[in-house]
N, C-alpha and C. Protein backbone atom coordinates (compact mmCIF):
# COMPACT_ATOMS: atom_id res chain seq x y z
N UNK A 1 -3.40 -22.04 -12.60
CA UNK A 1 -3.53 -20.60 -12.63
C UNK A 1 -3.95 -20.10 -11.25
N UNK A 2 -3.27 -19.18 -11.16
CA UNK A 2 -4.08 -18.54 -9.65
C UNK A 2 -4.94 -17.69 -9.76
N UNK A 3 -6.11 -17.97 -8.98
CA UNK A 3 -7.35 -17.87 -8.75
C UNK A 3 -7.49 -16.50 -7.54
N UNK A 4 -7.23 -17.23 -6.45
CA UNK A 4 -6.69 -15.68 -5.57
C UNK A 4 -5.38 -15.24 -5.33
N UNK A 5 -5.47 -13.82 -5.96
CA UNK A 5 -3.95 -13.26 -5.95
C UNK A 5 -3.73 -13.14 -4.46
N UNK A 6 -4.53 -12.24 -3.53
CA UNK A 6 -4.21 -12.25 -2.36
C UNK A 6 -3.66 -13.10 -1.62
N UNK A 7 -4.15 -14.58 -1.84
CA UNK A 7 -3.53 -15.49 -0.53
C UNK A 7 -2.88 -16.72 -1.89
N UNK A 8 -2.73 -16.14 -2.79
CA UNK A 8 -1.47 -17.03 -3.89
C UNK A 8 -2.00 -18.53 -3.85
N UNK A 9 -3.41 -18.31 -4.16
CA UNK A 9 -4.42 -19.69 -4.25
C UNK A 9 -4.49 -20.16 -5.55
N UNK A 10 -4.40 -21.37 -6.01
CA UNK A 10 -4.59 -21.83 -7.36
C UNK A 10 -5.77 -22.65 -7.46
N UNK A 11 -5.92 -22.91 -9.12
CA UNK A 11 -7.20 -23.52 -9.12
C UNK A 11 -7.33 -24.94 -9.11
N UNK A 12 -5.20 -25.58 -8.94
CA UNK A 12 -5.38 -27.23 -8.37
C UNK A 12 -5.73 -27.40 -7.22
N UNK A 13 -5.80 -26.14 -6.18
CA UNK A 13 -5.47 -26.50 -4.57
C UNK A 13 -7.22 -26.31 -4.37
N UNK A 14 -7.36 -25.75 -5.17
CA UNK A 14 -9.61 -25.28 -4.98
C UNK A 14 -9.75 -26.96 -5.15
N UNK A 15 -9.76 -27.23 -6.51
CA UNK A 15 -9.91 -28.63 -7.02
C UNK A 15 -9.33 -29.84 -5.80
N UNK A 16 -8.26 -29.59 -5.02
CA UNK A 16 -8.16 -30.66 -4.32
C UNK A 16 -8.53 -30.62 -3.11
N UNK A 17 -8.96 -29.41 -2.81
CA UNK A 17 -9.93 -29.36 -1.58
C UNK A 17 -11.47 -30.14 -1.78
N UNK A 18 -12.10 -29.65 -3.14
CA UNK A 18 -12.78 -30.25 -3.58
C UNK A 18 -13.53 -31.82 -3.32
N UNK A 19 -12.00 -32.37 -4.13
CA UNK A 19 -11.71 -33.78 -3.86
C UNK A 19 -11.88 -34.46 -2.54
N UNK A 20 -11.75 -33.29 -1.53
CA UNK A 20 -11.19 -33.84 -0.09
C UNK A 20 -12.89 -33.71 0.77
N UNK A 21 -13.63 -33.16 -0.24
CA UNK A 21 -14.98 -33.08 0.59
C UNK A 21 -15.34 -31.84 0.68
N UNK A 22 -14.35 -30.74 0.74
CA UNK A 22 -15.19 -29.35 0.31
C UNK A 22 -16.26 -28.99 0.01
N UNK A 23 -17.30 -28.38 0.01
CA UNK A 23 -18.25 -28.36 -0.66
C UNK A 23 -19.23 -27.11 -0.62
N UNK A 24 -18.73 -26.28 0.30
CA UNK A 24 -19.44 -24.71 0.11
C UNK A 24 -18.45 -23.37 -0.20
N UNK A 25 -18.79 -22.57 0.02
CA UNK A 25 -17.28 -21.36 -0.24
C UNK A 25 -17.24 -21.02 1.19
N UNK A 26 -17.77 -21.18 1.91
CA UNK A 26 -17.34 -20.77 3.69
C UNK A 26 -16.24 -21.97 3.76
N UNK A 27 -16.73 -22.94 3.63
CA UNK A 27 -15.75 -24.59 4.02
C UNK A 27 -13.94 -23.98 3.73
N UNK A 28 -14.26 -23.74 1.83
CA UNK A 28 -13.27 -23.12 0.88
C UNK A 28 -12.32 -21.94 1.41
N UNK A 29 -13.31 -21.25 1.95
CA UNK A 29 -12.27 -20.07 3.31
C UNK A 29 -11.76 -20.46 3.99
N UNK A 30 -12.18 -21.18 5.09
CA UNK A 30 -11.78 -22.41 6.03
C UNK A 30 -10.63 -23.10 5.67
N UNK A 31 -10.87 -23.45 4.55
CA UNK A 31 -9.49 -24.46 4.42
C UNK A 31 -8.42 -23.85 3.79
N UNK A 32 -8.43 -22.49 3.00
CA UNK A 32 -7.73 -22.30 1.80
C UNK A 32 -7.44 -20.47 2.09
N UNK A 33 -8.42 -19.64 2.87
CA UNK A 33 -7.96 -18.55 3.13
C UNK A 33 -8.65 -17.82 1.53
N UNK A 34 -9.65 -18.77 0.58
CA UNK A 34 -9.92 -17.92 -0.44
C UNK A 34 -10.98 -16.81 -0.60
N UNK A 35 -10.93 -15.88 -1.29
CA UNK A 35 -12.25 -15.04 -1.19
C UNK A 35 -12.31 -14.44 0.30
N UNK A 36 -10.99 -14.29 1.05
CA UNK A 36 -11.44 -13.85 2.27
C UNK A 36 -10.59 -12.19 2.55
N UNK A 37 -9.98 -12.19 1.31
CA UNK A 37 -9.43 -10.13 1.24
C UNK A 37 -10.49 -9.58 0.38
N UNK A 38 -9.95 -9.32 -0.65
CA UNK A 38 -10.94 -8.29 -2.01
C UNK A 38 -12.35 -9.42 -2.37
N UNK A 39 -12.02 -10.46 -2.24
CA UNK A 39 -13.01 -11.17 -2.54
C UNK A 39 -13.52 -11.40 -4.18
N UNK A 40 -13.10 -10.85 -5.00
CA UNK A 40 -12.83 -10.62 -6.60
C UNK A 40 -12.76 -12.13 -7.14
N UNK A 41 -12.17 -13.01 -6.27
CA UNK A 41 -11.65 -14.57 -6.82
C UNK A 41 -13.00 -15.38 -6.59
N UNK A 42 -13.77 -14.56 -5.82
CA UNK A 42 -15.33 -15.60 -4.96
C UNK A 42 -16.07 -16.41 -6.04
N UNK A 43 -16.23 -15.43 -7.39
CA UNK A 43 -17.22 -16.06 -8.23
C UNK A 43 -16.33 -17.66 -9.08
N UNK A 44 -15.05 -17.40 -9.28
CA UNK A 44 -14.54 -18.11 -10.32
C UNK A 44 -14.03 -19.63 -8.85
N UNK A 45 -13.96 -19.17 -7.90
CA UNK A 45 -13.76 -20.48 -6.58
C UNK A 45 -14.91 -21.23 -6.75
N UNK A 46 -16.11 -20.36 -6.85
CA UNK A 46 -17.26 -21.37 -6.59
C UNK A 46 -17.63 -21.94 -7.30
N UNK A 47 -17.36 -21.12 -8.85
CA UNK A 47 -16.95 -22.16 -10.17
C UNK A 47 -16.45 -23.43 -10.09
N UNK A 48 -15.40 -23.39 -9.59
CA UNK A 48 -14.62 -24.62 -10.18
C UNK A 48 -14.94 -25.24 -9.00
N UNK A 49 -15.02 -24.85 -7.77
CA UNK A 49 -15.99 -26.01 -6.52
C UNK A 49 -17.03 -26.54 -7.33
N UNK A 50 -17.85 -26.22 -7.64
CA UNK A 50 -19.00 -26.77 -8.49
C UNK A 50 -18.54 -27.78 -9.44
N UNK A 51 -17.71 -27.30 -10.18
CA UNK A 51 -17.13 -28.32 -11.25
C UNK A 51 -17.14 -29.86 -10.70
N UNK A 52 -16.23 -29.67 -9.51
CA UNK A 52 -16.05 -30.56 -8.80
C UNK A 52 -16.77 -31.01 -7.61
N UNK A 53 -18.13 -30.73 -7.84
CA UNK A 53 -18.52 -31.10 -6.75
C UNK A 53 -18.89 -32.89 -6.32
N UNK A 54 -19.13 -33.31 -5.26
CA UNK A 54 -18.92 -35.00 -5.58
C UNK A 54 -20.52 -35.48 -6.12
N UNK A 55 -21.63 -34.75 -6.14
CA UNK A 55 -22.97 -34.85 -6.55
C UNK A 55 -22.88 -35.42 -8.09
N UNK A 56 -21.89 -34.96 -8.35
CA UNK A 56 -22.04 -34.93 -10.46
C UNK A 56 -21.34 -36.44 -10.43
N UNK A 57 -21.99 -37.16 -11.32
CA UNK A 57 -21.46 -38.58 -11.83
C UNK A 57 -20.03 -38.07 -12.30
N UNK A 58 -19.00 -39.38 -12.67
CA UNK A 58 -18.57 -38.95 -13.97
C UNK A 58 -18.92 -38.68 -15.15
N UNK A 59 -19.72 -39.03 -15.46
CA UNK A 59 -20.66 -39.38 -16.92
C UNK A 59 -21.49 -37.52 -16.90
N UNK A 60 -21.44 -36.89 -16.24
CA UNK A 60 -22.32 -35.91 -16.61
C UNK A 60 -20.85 -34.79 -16.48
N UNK A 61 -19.63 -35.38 -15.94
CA UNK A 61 -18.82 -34.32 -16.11
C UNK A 61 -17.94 -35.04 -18.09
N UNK A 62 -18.46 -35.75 -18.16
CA UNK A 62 -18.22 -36.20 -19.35
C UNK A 62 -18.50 -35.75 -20.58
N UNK A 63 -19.98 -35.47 -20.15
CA UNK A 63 -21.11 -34.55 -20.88
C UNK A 63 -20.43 -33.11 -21.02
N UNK A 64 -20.12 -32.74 -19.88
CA UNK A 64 -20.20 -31.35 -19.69
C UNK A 64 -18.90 -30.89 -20.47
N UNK A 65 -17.59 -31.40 -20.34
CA UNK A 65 -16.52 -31.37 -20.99
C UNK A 65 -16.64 -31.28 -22.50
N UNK A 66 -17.25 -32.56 -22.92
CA UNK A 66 -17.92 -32.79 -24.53
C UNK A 66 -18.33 -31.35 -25.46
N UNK A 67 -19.41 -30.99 -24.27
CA UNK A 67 -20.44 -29.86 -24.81
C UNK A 67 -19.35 -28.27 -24.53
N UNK A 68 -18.34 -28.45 -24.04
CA UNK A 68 -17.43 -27.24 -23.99
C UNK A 68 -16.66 -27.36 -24.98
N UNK A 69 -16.30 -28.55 -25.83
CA UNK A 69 -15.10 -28.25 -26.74
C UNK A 69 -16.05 -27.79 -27.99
């Protein structure tokens, strides 16, 4: 799904920045151009950065998945 309409950002390319070591929403601008027009997309980027951040075990994104369904 896209995340920022302005620069036609999705929420695999957040996630694989993520993956790649990402890890603040300045970095996320930097690499991706997100949150950097209306800025409207800022809260739900830093969302799913978080999701993915590399701090969380698997086991607690395990948890976390569990406790959402």
């Amino acid at each position: 799904m896209y995340v920022c309409i302005c620069n036609a950002i999705t929420d695999k390319q957040i996630r694989q920045a993520a993956e790649s070591g990402v890890t603040s929403l300045w970095e996320l601008q930097k690499e991706l151009g997100v949150a950097s027009n209306c800025g409207k997309c800022r809260t739900t980027a830093v969302d799913i950065l978080r999701e993915h951040a590399p701090d969380q075990s698997s086991t607690q994104r395990s948890r976390q998945r569990a406790s959402s369904v």
